[in-house]
PDB file of N, CA and C in Angstrom:
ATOM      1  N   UNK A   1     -17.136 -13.150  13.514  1.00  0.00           N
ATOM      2  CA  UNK A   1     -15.736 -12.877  13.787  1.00  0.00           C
ATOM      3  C   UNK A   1     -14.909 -12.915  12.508  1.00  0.00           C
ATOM      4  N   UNK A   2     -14.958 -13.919  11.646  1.00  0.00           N
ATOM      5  CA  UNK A   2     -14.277 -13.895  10.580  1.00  0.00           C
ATOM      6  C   UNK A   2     -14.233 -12.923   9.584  1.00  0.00           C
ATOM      7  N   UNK A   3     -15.852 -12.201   9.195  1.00  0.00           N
ATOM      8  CA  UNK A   3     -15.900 -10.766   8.253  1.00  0.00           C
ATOM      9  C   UNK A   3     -14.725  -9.885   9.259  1.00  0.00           C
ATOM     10  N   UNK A   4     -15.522  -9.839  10.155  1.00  0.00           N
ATOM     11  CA  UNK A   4     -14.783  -8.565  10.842  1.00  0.00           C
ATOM     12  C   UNK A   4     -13.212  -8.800  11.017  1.00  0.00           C
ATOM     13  N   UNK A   5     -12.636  -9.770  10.890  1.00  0.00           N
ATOM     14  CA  UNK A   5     -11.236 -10.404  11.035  1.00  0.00           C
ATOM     15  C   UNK A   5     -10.334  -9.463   9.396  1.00  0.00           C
ATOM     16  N   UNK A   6     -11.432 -10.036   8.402  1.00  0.00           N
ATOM     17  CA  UNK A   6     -11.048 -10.037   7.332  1.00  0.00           C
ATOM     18  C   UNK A   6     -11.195  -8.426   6.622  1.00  0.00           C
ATOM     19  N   UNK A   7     -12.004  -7.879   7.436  1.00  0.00           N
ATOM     20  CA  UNK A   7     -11.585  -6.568   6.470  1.00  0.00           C
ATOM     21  C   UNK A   7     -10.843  -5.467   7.943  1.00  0.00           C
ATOM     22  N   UNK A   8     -10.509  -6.357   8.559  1.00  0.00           N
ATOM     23  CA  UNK A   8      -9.424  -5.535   9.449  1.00  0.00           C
ATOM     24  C   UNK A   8      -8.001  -5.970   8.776  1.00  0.00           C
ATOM     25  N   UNK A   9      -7.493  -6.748   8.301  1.00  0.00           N
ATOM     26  CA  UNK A   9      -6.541  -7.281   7.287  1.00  0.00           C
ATOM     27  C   UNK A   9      -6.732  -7.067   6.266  1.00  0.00           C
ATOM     28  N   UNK A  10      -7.662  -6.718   5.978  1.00  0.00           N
ATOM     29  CA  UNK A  10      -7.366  -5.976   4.466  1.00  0.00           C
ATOM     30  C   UNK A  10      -6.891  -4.524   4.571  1.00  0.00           C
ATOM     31  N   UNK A  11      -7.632  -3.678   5.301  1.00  0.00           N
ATOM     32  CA  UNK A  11      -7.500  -2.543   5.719  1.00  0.00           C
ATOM     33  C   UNK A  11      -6.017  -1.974   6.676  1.00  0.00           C
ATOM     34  N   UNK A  12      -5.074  -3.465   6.942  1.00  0.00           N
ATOM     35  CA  UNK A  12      -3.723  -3.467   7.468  1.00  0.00           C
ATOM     36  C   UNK A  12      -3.498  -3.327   6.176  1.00  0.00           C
ATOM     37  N   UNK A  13      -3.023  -4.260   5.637  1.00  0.00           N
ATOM     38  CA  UNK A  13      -2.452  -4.648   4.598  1.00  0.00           C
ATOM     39  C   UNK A  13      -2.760  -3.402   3.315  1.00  0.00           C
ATOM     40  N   UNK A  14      -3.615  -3.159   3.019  1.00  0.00           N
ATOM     41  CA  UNK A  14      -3.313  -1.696   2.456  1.00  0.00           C
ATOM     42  C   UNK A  14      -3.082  -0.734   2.975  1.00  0.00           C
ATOM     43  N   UNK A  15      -2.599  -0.698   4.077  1.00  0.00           N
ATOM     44  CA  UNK A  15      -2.328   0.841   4.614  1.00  0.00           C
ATOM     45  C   UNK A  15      -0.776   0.736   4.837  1.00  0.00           C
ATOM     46  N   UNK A  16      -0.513  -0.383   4.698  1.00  0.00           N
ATOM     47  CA  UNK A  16       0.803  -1.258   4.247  1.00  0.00           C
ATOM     48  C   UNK A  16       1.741  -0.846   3.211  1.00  0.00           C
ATOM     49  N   UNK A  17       0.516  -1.700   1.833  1.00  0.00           N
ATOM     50  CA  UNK A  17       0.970  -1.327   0.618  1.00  0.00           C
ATOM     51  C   UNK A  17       0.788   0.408   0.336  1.00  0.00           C
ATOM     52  N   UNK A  18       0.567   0.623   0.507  1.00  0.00           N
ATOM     53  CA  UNK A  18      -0.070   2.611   0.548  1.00  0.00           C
ATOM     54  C   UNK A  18       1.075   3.467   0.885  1.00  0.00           C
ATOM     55  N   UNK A  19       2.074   3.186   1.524  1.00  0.00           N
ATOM     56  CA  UNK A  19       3.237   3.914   2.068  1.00  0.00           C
ATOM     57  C   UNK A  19       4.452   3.787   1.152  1.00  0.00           C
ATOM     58  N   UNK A  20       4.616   3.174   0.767  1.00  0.00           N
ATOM     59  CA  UNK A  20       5.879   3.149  -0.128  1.00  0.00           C
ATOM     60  C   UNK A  20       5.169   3.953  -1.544  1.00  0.00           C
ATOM     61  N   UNK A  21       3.971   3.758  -1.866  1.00  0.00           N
ATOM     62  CA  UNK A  21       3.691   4.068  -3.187  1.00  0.00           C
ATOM     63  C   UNK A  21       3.140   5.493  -3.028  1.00  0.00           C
ATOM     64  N   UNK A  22       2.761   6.244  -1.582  1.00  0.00           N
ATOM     65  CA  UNK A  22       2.530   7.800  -1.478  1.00  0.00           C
ATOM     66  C   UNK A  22       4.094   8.003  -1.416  1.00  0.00           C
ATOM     67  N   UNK A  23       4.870   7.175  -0.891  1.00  0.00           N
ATOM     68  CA  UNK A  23       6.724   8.012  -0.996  1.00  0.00           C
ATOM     69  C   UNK A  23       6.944   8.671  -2.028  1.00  0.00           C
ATOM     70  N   UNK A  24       7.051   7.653  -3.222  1.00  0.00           N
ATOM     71  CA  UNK A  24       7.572   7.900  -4.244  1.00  0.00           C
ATOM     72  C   UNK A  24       6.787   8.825  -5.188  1.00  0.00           C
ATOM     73  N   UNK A  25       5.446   8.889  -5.192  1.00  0.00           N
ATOM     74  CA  UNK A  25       4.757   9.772  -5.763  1.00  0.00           C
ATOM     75  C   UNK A  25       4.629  11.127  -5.667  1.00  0.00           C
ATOM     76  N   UNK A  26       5.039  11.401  -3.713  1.00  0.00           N
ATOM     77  CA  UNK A  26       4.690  12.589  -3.119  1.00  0.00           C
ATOM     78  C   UNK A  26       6.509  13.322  -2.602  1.00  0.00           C
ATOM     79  N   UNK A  27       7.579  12.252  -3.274  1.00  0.00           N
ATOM     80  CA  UNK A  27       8.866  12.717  -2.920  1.00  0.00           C
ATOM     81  C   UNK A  27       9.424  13.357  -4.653  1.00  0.00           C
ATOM     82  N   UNK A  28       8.960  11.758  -5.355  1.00  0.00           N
ATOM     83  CA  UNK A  28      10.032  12.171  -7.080  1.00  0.00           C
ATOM     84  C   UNK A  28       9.207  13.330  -7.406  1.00  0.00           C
ATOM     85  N   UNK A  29      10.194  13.641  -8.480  1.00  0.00           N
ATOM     86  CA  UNK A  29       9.657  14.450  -9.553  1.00  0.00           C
ATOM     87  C   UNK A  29       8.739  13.879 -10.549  1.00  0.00           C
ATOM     88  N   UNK A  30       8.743  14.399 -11.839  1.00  0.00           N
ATOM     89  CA  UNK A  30       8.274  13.646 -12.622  1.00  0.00           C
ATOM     90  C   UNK A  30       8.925  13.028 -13.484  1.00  0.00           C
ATOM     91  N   UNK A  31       7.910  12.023 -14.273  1.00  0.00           N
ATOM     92  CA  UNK A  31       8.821  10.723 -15.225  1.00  0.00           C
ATOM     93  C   UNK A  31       7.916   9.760 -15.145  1.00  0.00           C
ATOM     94  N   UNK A  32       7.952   9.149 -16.818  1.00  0.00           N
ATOM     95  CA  UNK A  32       7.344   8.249 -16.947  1.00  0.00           C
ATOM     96  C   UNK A  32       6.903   7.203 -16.351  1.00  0.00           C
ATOM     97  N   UNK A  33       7.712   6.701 -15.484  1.00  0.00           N
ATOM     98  CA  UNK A  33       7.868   5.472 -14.644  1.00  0.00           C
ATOM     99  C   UNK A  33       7.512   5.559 -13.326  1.00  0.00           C
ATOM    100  N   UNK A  34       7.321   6.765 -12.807  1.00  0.00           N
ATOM    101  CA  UNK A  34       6.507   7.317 -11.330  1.00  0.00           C
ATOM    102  C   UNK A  34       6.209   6.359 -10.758  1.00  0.00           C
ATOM    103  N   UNK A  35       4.589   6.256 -11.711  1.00  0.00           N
ATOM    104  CA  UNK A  35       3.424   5.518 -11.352  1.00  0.00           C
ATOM    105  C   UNK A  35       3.742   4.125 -11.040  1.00  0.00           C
ATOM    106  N   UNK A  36       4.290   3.492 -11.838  1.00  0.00           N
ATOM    107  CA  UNK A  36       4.493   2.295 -12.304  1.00  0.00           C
ATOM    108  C   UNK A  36       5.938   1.781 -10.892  1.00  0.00           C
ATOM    109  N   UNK A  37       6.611   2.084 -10.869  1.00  0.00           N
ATOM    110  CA  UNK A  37       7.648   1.815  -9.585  1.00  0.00           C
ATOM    111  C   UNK A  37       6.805   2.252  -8.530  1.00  0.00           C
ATOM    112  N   UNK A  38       6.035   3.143  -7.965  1.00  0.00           N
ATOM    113  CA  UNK A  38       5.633   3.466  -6.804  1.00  0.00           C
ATOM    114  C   UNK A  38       4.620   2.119  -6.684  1.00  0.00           C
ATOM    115  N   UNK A  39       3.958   1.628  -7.906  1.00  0.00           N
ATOM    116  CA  UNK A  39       2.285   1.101  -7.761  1.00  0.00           C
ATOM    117  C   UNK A  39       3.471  -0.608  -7.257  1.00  0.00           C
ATOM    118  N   UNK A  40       4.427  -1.008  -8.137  1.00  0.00           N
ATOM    119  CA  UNK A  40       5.038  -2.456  -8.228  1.00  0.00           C
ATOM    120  C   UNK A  40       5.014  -2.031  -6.470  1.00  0.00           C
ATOM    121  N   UNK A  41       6.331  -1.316  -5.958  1.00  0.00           N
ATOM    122  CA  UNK A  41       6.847  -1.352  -4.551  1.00  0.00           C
ATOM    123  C   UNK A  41       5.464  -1.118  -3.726  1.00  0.00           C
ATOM    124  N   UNK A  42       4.887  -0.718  -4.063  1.00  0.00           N
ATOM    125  CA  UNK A  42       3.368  -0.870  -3.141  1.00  0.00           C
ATOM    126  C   UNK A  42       3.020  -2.467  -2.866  1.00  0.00           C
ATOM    127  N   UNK A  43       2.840  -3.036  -4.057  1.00  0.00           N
ATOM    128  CA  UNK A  43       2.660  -4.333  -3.836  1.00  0.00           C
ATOM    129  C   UNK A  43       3.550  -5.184  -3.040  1.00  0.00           C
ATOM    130  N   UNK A  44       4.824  -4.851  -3.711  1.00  0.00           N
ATOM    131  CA  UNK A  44       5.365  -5.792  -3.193  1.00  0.00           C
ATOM    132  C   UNK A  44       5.702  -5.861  -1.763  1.00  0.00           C
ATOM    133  N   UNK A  45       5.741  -4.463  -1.012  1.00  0.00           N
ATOM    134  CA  UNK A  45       5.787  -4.079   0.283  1.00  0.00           C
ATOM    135  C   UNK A  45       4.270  -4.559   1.131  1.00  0.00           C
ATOM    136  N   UNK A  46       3.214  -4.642   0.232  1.00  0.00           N
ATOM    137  CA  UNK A  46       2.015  -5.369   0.885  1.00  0.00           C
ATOM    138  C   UNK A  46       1.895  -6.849   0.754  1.00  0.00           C
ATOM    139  N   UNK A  47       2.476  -7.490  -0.099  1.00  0.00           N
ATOM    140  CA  UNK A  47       2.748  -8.816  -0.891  1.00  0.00           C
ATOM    141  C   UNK A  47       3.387  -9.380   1.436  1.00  0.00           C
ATOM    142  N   UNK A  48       4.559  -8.704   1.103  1.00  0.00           N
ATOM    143  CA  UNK A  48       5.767  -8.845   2.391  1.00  0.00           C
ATOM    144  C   UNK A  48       4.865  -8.315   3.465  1.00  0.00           C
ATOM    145  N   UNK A  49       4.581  -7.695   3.584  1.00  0.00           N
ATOM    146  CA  UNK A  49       3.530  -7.421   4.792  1.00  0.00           C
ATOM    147  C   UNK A  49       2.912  -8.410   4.936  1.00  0.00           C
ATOM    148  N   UNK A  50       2.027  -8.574   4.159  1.00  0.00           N
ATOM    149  CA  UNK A  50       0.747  -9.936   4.430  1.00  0.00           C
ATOM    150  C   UNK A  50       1.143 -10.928   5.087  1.00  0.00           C
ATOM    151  N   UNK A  51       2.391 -11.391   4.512  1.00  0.00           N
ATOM    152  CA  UNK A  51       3.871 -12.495   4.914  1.00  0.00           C
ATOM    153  C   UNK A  51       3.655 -12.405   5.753  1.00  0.00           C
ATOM    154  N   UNK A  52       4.375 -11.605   6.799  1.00  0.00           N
ATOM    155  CA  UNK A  52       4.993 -11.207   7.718  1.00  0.00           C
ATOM    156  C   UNK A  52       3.596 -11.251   8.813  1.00  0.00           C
ATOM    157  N   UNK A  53       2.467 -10.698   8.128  1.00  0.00           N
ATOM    158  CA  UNK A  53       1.474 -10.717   9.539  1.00  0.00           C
ATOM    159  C   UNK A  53       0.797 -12.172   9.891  1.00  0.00           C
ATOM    160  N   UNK A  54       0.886 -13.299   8.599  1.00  0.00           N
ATOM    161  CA  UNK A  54       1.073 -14.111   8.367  1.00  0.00           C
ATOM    162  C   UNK A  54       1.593 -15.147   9.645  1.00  0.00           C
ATOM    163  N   UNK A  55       2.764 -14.918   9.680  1.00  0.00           N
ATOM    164  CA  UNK A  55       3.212 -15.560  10.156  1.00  0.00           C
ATOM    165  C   UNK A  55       3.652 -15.247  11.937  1.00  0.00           C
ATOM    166  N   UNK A  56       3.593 -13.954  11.730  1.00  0.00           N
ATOM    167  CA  UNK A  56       3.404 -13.469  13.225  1.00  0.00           C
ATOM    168  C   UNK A  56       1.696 -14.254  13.789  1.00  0.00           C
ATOM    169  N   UNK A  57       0.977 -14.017  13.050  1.00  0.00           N
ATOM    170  CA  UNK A  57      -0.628 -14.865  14.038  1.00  0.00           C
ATOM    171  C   UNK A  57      -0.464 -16.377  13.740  1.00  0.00           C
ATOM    172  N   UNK A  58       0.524 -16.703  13.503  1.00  0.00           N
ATOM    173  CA  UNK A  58       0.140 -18.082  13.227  1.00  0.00           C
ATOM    174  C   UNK A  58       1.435 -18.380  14.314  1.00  0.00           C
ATOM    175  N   UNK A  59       2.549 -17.727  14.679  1.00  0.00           N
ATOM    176  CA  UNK A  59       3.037 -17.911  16.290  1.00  0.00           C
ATOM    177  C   UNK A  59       2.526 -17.475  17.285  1.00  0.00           C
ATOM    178  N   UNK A  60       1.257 -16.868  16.581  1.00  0.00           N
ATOM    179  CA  UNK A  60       0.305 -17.195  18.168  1.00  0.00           C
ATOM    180  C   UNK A  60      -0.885 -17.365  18.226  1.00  0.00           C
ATOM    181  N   UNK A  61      -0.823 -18.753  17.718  1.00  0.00           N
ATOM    182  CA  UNK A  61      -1.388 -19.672  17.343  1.00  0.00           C
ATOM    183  C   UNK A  61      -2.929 -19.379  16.765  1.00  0.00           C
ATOM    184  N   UNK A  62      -2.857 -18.770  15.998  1.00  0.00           N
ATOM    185  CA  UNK A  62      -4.303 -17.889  15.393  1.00  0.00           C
ATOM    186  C   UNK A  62      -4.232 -18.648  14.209  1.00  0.00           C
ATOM    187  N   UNK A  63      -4.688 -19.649  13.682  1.00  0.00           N
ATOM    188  CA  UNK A  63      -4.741 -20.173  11.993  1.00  0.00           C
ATOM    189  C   UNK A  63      -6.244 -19.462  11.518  1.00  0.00           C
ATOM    190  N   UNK A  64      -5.881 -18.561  10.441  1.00  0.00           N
ATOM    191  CA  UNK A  64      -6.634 -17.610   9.901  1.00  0.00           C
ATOM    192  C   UNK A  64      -6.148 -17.580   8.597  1.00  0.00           C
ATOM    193  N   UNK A  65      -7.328 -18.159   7.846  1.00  0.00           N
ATOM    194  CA  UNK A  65      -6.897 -18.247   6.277  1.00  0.00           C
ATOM    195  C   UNK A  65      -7.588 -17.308   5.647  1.00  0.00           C
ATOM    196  N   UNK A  66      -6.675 -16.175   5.235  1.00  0.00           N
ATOM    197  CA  UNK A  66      -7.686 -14.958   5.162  1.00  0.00           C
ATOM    198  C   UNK A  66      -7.030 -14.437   3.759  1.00  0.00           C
ATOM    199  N   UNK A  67      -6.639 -14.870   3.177  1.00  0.00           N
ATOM    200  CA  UNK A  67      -5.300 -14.674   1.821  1.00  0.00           C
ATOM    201  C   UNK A  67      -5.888 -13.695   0.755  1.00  0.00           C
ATOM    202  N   UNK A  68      -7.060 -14.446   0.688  1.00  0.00           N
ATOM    203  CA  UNK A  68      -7.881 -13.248  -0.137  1.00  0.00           C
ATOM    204  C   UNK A  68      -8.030 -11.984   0.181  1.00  0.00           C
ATOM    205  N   UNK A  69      -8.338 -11.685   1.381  1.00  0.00           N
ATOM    206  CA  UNK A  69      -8.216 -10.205   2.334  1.00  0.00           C
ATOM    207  C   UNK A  69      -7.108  -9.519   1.911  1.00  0.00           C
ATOM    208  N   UNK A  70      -5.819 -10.276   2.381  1.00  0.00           N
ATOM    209  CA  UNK A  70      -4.829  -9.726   2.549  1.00  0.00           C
ATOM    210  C   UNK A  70      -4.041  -9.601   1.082  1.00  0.00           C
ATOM    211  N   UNK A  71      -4.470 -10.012  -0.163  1.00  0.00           N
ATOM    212  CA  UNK A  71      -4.073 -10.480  -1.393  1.00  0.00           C
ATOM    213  C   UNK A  71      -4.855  -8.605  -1.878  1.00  0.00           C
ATOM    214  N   UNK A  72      -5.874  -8.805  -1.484  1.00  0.00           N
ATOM    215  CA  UNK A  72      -6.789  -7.229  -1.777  1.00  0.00           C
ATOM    216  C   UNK A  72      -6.210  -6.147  -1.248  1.00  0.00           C
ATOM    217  N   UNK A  73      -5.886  -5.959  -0.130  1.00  0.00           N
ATOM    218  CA  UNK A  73      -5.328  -5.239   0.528  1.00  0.00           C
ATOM    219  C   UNK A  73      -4.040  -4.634  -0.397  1.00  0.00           C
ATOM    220  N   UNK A  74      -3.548  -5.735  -0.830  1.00  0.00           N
ATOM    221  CA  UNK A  74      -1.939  -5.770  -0.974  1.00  0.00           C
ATOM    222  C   UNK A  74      -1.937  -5.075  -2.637  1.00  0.00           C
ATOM    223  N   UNK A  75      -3.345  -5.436  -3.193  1.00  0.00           N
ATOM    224  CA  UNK A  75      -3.372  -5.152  -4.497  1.00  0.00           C
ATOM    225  C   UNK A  75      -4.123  -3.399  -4.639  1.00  0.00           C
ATOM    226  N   UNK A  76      -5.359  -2.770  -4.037  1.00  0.00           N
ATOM    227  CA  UNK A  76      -5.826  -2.039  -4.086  1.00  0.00           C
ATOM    228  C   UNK A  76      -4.807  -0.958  -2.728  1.00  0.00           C
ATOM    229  N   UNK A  77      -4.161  -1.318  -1.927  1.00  0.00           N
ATOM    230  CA  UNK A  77      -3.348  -0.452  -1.340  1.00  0.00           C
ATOM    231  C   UNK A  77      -2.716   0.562  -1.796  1.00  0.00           C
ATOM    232  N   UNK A  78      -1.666   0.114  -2.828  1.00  0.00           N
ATOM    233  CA  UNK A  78      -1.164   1.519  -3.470  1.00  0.00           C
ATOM    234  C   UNK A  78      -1.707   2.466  -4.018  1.00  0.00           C
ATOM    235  N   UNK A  79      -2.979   1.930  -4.599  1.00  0.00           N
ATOM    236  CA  UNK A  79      -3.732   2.749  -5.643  1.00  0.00           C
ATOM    237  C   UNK A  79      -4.324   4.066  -4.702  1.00  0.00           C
ATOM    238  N   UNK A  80      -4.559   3.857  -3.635  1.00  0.00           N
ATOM    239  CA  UNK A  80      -4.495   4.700  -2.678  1.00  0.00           C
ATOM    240  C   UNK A  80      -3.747   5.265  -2.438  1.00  0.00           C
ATOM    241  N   UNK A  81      -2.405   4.889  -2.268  1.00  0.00           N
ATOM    242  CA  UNK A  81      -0.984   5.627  -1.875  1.00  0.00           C
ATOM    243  C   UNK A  81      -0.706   6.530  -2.950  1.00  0.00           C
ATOM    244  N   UNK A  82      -0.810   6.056  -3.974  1.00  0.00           N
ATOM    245  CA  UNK A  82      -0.304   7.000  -5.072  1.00  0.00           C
ATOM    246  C   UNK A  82      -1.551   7.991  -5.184  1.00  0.00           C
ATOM    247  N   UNK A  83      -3.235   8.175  -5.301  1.00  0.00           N
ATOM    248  CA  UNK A  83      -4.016   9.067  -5.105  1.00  0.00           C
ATOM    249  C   UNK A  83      -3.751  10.039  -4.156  1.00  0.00           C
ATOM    250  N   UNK A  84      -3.098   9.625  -2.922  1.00  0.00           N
ATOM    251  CA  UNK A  84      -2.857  10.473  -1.651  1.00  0.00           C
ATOM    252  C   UNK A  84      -1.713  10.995  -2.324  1.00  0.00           C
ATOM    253  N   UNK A  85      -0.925  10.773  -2.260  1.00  0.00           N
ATOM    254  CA  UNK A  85       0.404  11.109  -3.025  1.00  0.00           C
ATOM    255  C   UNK A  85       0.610  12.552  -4.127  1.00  0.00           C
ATOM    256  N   UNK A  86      -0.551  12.136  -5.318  1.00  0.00           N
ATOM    257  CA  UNK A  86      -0.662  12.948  -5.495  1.00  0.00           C
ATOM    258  C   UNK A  86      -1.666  13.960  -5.399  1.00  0.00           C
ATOM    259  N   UNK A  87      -2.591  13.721  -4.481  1.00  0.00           N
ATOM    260  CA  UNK A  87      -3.905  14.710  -3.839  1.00  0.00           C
ATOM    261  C   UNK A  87      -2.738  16.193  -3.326  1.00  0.00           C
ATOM    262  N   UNK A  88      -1.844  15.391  -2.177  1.00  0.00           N
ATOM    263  CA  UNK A  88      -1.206  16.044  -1.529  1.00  0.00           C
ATOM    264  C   UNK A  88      -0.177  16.698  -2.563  1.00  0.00           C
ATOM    265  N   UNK A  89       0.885  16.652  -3.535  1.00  0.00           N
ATOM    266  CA  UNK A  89       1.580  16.804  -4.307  1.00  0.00           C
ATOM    267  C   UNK A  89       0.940  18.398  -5.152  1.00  0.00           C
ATOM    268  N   UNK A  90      -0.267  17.731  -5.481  1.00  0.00           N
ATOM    269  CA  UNK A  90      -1.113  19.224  -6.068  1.00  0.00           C
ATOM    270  C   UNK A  90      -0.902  20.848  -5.511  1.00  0.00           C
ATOM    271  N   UNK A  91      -0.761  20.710  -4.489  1.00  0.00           N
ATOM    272  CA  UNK A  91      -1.185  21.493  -3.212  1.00  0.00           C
ATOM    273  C   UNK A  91       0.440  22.651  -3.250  1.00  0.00           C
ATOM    274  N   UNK A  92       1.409  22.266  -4.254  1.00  0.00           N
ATOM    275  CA  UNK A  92       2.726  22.321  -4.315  1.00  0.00           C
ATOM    276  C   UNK A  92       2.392  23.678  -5.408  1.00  0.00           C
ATOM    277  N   UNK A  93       3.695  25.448  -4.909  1.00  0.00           N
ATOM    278  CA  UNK A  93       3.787  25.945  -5.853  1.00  0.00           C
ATOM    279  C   UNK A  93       4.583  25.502  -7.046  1.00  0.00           C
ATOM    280  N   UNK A  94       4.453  26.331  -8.481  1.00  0.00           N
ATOM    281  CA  UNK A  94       4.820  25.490  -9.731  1.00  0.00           C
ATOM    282  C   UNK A  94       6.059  26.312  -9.810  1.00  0.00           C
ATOM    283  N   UNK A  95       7.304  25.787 -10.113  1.00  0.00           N
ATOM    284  CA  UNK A  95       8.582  27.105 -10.657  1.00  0.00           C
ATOM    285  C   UNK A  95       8.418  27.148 -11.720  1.00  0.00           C
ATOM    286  N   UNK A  96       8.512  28.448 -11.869  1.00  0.00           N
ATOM    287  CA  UNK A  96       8.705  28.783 -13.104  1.00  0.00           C
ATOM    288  C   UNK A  96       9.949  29.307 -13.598  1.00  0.00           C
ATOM    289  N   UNK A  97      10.438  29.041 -14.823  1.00  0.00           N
ATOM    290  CA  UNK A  97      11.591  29.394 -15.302  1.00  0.00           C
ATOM    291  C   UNK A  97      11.674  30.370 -15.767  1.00  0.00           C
ATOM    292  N   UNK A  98      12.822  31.052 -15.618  1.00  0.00           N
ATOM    293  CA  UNK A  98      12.801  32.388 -16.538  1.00  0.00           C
ATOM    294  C   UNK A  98      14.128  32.145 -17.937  1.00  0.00           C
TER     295      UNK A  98
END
C-alpha cells in the first residue's frame, strides 16, 4: 500500500507543479527569464499543493509521511510542464516581418 500510495502523490503533485509552468511557457513570448519564472512558479505551486494535500489527508485522518514523494513530484513537475509547453508551442506558425 505504501509504494503504491507514494507514487500516486508524486504523480498528483507533479501534475500540480506542471500547470503553472506549461502556462507560462505555452502563453509568453520569448525572454530570457521564461524558463526560469515558469520552472520557480512550478515549484512553488507544487511546494503549496503538497501542503494542501497534506493536510486535507491528515483531516481524514490518513497520517502518511510521504514528503519525499511529494517533495519529487513538486521538484521534477515543471520540468514537464515547461517540455509540454514547449512540445506544444513548436507546433505554432512563425511571423514574419516585412
Amino acid at each position: 500500500m505504501a509504494v503504491d500510495a507514494s507514487a500516486l502523490l508524486t504523480v498528483t503533485v507533479g501534475m500540480i507543479a506542471a500547470l503553472p509552468a506549461y502556462y507560462f511557457t505555452h502563453r509568453s513570448g520569448r525572454g530570457r527569464a521564461r524558463g526560469a519564472i515558469a520552472y520557480l512558479s512550478g515549484l512553488v505551486v507544487g511546494i503549496l499543493g503538497a501542503v494542501v494535500l497534506f493536510q486535507v489527508l491528515h483531516a481524514l485522518a490518513l497520517n502518511m509521511t510521504f514528503a519525499g514523494a511529494a517533495l519529487a513530484g513538486a521538484f521534477f513537475g515543471p520540468f514537464a510542464g515547461l517540455l509540454w509547453g514547449v512540445w506544444v508551442r513548436t507546433g505554432r506558425k512563425k511571423r514574419h516581418r516585412a
